[in-house]
PDBML (XML) file of the C-alpha atoms, coordinates in Angstrom:
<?xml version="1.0" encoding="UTF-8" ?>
<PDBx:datablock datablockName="MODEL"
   xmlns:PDBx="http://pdbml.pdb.org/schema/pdbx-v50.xsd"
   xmlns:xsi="http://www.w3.org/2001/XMLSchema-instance"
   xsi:schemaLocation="http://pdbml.pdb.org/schema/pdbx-v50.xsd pdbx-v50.xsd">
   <PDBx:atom_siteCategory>
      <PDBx:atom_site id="1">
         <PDBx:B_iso_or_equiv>0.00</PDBx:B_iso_or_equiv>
         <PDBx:Cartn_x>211.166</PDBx:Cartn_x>
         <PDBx:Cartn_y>-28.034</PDBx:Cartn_y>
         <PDBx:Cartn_z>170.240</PDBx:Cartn_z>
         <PDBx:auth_asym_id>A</PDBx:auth_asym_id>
         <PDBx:auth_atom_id>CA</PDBx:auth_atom_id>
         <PDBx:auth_comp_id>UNK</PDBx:auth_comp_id>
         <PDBx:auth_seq_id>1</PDBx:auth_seq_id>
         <PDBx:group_PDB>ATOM</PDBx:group_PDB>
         <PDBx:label_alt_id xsi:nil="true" />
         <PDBx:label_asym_id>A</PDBx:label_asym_id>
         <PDBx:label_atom_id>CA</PDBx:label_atom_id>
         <PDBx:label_comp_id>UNK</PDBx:label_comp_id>
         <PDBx:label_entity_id>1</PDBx:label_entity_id>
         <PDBx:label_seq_id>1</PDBx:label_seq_id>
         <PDBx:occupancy>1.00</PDBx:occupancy>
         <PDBx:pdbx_PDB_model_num>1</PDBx:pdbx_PDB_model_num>
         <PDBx:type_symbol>C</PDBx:type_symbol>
      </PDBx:atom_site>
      <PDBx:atom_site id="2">
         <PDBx:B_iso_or_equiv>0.00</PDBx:B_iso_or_equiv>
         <PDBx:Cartn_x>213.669</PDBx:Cartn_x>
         <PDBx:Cartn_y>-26.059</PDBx:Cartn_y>
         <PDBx:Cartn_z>172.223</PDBx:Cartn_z>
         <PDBx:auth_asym_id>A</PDBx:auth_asym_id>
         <PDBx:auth_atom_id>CA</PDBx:auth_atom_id>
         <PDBx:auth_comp_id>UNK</PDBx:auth_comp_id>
         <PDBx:auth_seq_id>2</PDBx:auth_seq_id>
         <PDBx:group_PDB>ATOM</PDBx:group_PDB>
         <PDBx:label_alt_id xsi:nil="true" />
         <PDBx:label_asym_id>A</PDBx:label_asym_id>
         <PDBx:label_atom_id>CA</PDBx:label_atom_id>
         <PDBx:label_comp_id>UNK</PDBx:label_comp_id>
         <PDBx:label_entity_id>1</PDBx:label_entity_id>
         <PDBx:label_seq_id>2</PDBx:label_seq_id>
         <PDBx:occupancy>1.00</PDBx:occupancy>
         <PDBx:pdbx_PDB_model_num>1</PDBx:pdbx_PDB_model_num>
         <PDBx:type_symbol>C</PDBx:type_symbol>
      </PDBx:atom_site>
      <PDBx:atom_site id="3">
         <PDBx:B_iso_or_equiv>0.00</PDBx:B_iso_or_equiv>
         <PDBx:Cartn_x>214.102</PDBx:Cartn_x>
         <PDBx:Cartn_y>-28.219</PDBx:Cartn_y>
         <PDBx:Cartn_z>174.982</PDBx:Cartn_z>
         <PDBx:auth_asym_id>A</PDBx:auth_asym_id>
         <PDBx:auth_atom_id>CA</PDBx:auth_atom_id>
         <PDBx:auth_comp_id>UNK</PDBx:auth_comp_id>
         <PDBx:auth_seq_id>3</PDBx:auth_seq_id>
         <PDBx:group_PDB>ATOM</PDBx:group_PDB>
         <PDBx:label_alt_id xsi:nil="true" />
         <PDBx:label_asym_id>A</PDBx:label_asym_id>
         <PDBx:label_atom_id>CA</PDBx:label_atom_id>
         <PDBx:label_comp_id>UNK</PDBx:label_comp_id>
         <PDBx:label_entity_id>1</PDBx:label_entity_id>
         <PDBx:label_seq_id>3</PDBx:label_seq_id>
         <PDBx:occupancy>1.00</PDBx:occupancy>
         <PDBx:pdbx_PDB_model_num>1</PDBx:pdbx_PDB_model_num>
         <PDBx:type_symbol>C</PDBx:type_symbol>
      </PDBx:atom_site>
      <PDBx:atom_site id="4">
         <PDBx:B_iso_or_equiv>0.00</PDBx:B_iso_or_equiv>
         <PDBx:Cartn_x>216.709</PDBx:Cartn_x>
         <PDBx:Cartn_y>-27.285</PDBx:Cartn_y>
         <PDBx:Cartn_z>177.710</PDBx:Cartn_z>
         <PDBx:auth_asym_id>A</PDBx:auth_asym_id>
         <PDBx:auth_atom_id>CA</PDBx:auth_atom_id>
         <PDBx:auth_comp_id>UNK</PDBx:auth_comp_id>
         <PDBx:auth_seq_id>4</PDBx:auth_seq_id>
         <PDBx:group_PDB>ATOM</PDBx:group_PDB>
         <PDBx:label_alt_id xsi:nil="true" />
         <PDBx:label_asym_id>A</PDBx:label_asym_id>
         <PDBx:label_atom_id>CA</PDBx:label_atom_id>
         <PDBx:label_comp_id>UNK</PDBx:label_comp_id>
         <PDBx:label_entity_id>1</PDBx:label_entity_id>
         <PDBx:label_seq_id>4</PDBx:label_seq_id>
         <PDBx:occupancy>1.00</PDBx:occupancy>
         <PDBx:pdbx_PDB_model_num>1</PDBx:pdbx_PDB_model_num>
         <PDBx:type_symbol>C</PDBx:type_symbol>
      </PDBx:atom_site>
      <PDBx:atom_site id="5">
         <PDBx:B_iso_or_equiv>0.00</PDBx:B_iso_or_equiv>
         <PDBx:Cartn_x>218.118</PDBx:Cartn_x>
         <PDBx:Cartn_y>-29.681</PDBx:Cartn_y>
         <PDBx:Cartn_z>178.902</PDBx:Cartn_z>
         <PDBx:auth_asym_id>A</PDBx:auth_asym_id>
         <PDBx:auth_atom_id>CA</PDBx:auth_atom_id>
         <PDBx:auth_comp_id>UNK</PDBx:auth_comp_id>
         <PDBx:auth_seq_id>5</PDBx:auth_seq_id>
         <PDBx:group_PDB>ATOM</PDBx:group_PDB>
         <PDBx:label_alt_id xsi:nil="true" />
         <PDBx:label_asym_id>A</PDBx:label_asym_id>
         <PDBx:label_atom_id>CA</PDBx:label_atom_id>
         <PDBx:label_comp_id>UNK</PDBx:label_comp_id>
         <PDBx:label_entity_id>1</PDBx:label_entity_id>
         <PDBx:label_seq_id>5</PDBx:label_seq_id>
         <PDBx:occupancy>1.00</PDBx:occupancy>
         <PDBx:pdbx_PDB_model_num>1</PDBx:pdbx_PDB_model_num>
         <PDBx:type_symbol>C</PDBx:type_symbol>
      </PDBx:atom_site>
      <PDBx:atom_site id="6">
         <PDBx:B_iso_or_equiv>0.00</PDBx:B_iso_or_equiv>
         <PDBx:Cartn_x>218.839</PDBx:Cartn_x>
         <PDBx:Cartn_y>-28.321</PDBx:Cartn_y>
         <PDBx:Cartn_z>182.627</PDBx:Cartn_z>
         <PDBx:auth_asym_id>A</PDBx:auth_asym_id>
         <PDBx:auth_atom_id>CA</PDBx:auth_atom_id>
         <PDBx:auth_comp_id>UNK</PDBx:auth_comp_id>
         <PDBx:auth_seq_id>6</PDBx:auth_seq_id>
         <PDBx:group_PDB>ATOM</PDBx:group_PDB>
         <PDBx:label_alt_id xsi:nil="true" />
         <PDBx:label_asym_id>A</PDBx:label_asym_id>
         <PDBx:label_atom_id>CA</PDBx:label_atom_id>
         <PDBx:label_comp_id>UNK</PDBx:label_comp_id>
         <PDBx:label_entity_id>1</PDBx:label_entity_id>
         <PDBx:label_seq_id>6</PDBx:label_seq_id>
         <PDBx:occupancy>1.00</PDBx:occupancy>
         <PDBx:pdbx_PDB_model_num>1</PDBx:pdbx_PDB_model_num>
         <PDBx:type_symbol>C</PDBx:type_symbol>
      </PDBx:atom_site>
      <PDBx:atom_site id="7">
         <PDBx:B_iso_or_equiv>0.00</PDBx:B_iso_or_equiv>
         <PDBx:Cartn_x>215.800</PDBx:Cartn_x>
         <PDBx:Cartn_y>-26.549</PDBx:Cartn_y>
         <PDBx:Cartn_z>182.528</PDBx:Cartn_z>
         <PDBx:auth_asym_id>A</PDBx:auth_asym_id>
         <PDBx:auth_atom_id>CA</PDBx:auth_atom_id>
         <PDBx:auth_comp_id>UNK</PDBx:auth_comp_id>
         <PDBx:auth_seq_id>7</PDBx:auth_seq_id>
         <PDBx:group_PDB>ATOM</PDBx:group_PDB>
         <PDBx:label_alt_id xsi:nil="true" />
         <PDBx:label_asym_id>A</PDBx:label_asym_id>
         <PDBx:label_atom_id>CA</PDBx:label_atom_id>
         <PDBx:label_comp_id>UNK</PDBx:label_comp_id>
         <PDBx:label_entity_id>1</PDBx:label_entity_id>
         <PDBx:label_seq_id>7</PDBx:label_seq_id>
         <PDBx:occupancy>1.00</PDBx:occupancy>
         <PDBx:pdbx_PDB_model_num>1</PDBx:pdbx_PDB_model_num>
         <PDBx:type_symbol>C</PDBx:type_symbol>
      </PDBx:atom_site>
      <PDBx:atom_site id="8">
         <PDBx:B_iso_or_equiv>0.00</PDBx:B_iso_or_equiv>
         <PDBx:Cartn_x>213.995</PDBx:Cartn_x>
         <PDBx:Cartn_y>-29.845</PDBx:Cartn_y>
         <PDBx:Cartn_z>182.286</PDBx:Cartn_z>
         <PDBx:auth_asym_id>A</PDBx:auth_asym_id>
         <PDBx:auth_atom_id>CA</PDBx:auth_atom_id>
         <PDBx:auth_comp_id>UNK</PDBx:auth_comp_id>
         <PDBx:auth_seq_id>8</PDBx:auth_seq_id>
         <PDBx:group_PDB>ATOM</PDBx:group_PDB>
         <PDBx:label_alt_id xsi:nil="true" />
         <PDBx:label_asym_id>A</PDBx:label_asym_id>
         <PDBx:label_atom_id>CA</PDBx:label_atom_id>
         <PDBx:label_comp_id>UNK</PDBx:label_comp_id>
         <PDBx:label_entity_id>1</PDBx:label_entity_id>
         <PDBx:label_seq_id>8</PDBx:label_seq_id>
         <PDBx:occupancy>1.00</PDBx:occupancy>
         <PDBx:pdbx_PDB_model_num>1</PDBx:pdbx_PDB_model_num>
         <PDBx:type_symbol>C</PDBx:type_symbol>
      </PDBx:atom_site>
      <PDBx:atom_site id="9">
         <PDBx:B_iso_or_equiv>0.00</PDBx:B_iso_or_equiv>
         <PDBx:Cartn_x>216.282</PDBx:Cartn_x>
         <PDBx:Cartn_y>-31.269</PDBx:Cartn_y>
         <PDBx:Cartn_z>185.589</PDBx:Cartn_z>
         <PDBx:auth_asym_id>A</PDBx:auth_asym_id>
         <PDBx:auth_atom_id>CA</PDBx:auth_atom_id>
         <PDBx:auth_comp_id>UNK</PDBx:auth_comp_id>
         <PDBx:auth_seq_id>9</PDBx:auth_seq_id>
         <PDBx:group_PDB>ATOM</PDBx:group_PDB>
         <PDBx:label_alt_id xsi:nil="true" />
         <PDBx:label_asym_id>A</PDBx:label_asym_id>
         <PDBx:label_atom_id>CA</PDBx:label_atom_id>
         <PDBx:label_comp_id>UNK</PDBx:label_comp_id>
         <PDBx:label_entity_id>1</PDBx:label_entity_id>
         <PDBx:label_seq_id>9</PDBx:label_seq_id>
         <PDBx:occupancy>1.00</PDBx:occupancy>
         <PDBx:pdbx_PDB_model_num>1</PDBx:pdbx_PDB_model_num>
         <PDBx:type_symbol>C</PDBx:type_symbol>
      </PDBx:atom_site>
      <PDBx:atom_site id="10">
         <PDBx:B_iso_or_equiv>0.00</PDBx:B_iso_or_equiv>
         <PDBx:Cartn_x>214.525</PDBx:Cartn_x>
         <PDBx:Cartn_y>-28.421</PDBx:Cartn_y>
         <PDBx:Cartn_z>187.488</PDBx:Cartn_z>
         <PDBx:auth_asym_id>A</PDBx:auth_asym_id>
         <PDBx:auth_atom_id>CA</PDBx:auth_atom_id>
         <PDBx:auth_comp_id>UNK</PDBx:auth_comp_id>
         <PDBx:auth_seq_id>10</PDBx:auth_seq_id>
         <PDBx:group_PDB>ATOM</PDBx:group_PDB>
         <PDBx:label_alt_id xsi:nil="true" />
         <PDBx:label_asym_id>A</PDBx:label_asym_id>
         <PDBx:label_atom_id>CA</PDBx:label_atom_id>
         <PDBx:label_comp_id>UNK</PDBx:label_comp_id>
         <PDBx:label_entity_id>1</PDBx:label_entity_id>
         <PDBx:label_seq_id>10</PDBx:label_seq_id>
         <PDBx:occupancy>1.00</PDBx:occupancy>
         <PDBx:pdbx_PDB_model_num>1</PDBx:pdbx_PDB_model_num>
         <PDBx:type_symbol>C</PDBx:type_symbol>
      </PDBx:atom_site>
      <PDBx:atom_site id="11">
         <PDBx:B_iso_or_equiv>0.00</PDBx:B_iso_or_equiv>
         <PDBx:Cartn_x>210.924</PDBx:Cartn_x>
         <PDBx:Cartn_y>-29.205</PDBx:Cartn_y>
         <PDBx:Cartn_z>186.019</PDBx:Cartn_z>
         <PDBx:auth_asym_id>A</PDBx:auth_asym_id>
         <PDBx:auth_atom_id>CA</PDBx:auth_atom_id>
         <PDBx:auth_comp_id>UNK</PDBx:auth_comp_id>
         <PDBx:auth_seq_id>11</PDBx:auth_seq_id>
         <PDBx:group_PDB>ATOM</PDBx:group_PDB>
         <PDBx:label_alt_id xsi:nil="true" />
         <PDBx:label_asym_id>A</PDBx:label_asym_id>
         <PDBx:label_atom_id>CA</PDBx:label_atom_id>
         <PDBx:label_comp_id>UNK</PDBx:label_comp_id>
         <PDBx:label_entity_id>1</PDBx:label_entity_id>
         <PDBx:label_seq_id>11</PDBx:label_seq_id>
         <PDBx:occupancy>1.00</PDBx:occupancy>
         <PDBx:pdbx_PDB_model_num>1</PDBx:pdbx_PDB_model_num>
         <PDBx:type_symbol>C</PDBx:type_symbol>
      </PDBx:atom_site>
      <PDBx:atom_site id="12">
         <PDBx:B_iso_or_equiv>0.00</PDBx:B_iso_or_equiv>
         <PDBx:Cartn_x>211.913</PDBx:Cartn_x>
         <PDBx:Cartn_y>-32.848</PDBx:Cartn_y>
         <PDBx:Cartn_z>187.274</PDBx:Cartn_z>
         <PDBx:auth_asym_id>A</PDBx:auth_asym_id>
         <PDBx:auth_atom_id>CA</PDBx:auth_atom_id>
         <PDBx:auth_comp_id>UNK</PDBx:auth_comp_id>
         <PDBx:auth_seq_id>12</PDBx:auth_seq_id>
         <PDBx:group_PDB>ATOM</PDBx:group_PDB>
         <PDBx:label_alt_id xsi:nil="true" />
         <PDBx:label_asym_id>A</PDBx:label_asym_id>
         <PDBx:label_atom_id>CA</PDBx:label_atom_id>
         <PDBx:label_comp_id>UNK</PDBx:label_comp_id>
         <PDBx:label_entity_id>1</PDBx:label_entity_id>
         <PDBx:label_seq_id>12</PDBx:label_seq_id>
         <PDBx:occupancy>1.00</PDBx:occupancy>
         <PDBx:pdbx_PDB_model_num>1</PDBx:pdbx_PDB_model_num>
         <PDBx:type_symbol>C</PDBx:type_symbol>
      </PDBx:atom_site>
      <PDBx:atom_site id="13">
         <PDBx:B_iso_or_equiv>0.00</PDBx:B_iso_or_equiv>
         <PDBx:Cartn_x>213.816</PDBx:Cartn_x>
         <PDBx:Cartn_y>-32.321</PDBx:Cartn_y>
         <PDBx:Cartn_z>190.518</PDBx:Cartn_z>
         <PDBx:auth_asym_id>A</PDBx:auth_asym_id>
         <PDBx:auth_atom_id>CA</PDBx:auth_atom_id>
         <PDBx:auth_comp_id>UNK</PDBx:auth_comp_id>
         <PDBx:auth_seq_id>13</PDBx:auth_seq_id>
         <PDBx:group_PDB>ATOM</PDBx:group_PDB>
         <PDBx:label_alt_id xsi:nil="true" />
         <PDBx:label_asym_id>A</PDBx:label_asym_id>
         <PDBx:label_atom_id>CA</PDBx:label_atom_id>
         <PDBx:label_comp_id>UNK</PDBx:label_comp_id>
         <PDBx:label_entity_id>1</PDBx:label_entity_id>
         <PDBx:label_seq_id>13</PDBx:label_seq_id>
         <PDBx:occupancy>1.00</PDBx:occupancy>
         <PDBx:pdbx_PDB_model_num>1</PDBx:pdbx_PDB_model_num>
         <PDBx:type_symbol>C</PDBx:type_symbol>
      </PDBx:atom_site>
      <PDBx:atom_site id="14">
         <PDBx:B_iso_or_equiv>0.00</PDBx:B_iso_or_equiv>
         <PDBx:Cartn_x>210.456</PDBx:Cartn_x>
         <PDBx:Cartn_y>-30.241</PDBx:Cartn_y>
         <PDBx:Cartn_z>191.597</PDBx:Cartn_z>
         <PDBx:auth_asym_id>A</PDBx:auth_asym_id>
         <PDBx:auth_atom_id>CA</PDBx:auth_atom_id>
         <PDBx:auth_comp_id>UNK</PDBx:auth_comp_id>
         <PDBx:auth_seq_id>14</PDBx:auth_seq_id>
         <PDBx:group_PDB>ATOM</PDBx:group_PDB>
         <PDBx:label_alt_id xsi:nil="true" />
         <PDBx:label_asym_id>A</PDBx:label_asym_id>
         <PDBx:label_atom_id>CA</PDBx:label_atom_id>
         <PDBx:label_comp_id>UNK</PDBx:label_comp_id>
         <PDBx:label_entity_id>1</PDBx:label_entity_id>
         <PDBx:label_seq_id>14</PDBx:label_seq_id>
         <PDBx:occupancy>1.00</PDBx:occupancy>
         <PDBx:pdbx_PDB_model_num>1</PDBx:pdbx_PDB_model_num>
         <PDBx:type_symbol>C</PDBx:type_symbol>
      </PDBx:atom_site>
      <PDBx:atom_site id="15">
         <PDBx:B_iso_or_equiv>0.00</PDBx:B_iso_or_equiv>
         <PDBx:Cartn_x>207.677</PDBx:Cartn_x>
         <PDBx:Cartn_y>-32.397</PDBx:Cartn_y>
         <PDBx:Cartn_z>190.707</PDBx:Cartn_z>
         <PDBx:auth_asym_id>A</PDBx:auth_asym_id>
         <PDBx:auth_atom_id>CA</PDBx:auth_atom_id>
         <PDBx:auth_comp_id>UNK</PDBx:auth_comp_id>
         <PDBx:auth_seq_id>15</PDBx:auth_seq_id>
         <PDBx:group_PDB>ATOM</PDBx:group_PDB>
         <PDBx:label_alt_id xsi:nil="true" />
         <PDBx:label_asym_id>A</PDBx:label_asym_id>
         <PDBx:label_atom_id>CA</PDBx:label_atom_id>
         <PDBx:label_comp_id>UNK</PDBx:label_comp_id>
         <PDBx:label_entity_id>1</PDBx:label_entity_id>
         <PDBx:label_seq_id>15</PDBx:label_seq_id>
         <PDBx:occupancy>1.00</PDBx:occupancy>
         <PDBx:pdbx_PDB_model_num>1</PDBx:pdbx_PDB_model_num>
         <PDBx:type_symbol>C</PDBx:type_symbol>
      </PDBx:atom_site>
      <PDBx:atom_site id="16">
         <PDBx:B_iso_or_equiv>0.00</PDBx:B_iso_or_equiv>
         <PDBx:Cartn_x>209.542</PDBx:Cartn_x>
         <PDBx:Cartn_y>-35.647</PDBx:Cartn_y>
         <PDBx:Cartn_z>191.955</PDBx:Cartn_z>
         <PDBx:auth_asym_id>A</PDBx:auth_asym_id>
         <PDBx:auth_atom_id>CA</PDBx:auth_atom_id>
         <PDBx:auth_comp_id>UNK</PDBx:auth_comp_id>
         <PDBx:auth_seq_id>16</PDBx:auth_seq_id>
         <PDBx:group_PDB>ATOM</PDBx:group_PDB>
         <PDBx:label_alt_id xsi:nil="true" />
         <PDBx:label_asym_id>A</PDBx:label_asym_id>
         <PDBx:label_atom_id>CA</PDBx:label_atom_id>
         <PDBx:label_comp_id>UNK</PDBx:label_comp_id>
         <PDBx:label_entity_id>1</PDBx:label_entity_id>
         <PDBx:label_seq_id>16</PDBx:label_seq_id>
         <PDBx:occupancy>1.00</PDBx:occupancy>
         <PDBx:pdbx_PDB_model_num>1</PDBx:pdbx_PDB_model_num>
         <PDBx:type_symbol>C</PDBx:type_symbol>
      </PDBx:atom_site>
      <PDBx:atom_site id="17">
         <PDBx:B_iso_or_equiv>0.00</PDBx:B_iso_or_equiv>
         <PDBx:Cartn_x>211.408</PDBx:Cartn_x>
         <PDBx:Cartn_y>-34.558</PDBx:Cartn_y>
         <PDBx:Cartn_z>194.997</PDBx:Cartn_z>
         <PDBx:auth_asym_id>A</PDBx:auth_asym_id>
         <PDBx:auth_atom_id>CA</PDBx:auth_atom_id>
         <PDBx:auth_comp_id>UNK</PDBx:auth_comp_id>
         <PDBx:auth_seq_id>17</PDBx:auth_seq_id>
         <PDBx:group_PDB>ATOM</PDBx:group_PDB>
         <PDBx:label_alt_id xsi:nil="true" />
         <PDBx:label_asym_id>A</PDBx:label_asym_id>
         <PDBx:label_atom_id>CA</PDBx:label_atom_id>
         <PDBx:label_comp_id>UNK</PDBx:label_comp_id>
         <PDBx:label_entity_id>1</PDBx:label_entity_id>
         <PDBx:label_seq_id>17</PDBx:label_seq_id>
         <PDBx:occupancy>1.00</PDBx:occupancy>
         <PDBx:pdbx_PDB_model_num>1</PDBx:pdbx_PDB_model_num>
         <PDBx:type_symbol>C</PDBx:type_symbol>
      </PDBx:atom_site>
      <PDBx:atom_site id="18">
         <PDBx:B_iso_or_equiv>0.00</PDBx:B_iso_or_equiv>
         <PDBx:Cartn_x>210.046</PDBx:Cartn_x>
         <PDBx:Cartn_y>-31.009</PDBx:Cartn_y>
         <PDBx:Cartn_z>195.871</PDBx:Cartn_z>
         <PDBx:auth_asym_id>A</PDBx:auth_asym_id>
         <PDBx:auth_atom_id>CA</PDBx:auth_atom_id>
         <PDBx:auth_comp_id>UNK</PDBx:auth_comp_id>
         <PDBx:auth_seq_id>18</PDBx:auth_seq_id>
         <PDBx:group_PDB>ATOM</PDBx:group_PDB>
         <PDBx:label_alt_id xsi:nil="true" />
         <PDBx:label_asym_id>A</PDBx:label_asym_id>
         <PDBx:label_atom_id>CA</PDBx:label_atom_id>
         <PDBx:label_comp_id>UNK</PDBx:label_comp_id>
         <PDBx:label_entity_id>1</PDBx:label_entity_id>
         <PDBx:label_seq_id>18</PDBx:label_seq_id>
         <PDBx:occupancy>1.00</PDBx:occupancy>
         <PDBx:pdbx_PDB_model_num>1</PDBx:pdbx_PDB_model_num>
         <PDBx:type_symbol>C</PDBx:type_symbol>
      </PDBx:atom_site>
      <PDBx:atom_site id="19">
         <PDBx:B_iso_or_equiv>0.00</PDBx:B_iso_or_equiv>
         <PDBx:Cartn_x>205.924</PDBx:Cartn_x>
         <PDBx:Cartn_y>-31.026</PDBx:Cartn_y>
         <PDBx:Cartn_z>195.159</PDBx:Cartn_z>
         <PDBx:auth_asym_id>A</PDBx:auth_asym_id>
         <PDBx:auth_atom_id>CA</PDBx:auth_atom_id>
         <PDBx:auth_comp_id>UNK</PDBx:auth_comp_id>
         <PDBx:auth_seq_id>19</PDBx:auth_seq_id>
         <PDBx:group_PDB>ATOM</PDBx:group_PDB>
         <PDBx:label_alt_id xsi:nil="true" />
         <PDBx:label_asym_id>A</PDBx:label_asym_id>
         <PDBx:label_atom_id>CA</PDBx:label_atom_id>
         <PDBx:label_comp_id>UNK</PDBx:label_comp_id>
         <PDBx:label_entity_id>1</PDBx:label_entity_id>
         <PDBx:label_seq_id>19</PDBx:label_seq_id>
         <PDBx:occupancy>1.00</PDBx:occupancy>
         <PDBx:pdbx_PDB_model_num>1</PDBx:pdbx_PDB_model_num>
         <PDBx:type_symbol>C</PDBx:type_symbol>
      </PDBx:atom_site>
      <PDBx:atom_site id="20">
         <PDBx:B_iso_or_equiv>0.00</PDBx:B_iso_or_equiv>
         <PDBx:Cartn_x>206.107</PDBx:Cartn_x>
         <PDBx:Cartn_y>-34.349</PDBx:Cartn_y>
         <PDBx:Cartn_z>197.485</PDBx:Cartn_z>
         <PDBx:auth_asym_id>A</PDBx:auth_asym_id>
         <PDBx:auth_atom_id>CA</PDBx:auth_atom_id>
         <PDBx:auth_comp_id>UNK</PDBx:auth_comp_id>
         <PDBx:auth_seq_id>20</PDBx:auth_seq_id>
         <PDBx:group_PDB>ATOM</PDBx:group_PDB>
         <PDBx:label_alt_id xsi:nil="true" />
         <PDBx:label_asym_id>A</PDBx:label_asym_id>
         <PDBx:label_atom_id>CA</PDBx:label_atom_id>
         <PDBx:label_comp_id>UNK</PDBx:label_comp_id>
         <PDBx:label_entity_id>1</PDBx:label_entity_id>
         <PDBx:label_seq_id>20</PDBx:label_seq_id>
         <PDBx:occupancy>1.00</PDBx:occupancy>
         <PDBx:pdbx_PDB_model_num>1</PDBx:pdbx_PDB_model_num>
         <PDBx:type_symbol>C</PDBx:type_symbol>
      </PDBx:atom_site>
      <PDBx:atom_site id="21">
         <PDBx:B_iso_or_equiv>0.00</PDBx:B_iso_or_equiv>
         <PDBx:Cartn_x>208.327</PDBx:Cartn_x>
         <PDBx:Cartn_y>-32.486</PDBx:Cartn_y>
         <PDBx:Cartn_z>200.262</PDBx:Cartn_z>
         <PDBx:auth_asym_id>A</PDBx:auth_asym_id>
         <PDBx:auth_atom_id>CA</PDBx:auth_atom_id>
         <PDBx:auth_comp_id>UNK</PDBx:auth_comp_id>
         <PDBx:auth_seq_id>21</PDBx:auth_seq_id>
         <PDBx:group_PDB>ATOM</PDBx:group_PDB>
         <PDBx:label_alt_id xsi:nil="true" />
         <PDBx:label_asym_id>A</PDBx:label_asym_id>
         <PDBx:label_atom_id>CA</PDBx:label_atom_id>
         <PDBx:label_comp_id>UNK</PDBx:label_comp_id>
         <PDBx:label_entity_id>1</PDBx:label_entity_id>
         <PDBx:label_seq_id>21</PDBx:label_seq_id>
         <PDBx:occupancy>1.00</PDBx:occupancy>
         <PDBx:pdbx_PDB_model_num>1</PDBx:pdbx_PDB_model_num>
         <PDBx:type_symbol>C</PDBx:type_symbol>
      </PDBx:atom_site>
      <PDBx:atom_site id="22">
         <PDBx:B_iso_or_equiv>0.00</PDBx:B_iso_or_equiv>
         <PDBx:Cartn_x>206.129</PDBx:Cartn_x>
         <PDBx:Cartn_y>-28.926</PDBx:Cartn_y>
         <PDBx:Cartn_z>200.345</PDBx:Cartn_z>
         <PDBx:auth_asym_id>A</PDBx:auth_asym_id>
         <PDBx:auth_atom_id>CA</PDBx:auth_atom_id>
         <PDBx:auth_comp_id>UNK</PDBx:auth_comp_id>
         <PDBx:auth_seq_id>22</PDBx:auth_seq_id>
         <PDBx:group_PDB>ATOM</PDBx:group_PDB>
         <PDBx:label_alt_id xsi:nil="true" />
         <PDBx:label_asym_id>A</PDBx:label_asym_id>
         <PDBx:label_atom_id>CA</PDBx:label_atom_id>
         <PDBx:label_comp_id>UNK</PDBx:label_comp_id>
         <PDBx:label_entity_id>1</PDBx:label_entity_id>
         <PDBx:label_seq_id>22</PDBx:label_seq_id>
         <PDBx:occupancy>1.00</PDBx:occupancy>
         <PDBx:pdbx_PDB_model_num>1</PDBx:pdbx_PDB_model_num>
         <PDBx:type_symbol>C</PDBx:type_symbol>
      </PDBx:atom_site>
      <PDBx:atom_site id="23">
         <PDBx:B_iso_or_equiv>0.00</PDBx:B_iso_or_equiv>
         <PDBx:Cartn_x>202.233</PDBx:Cartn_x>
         <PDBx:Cartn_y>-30.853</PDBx:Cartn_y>
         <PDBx:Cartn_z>200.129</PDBx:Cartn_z>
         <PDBx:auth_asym_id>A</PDBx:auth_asym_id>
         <PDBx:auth_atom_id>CA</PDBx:auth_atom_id>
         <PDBx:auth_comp_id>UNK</PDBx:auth_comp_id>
         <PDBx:auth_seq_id>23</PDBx:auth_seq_id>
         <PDBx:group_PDB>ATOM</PDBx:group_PDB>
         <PDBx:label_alt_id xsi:nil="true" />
         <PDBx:label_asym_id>A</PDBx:label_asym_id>
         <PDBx:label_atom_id>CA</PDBx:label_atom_id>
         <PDBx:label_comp_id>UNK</PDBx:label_comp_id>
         <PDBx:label_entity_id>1</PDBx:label_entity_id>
         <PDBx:label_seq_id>23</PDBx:label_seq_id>
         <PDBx:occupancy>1.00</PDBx:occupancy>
         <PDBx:pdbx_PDB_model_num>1</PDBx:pdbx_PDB_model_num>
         <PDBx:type_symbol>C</PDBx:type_symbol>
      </PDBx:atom_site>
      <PDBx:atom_site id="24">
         <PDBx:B_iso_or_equiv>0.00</PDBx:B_iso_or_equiv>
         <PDBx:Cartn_x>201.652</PDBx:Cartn_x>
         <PDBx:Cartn_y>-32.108</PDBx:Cartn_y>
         <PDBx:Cartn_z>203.782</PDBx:Cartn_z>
         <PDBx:auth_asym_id>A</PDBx:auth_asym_id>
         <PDBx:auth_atom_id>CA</PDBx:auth_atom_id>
         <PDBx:auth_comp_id>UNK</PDBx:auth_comp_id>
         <PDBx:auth_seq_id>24</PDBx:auth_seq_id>
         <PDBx:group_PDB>ATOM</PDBx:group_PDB>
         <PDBx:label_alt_id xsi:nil="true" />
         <PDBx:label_asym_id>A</PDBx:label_asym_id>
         <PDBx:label_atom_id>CA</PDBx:label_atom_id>
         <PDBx:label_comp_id>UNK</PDBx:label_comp_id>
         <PDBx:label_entity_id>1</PDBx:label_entity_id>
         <PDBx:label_seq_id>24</PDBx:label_seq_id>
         <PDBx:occupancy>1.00</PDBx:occupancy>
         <PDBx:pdbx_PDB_model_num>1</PDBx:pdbx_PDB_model_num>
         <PDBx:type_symbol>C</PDBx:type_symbol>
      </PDBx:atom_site>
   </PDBx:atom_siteCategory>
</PDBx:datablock>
């Protein structure tokens, strides 16, 4: 319950793109 909808883009966009980008 009380999913937002952008909010989960961001939880996304940082564990797909940014986590990768900032570990080595």
């Amino acid at each position: 319950s009380g999913h937002i909808e952008n909010q989960d883009k961001m939880y996304s966009l940082f564990y797909t793109i940014i986590i990768p980008l900032l570990n080595p």
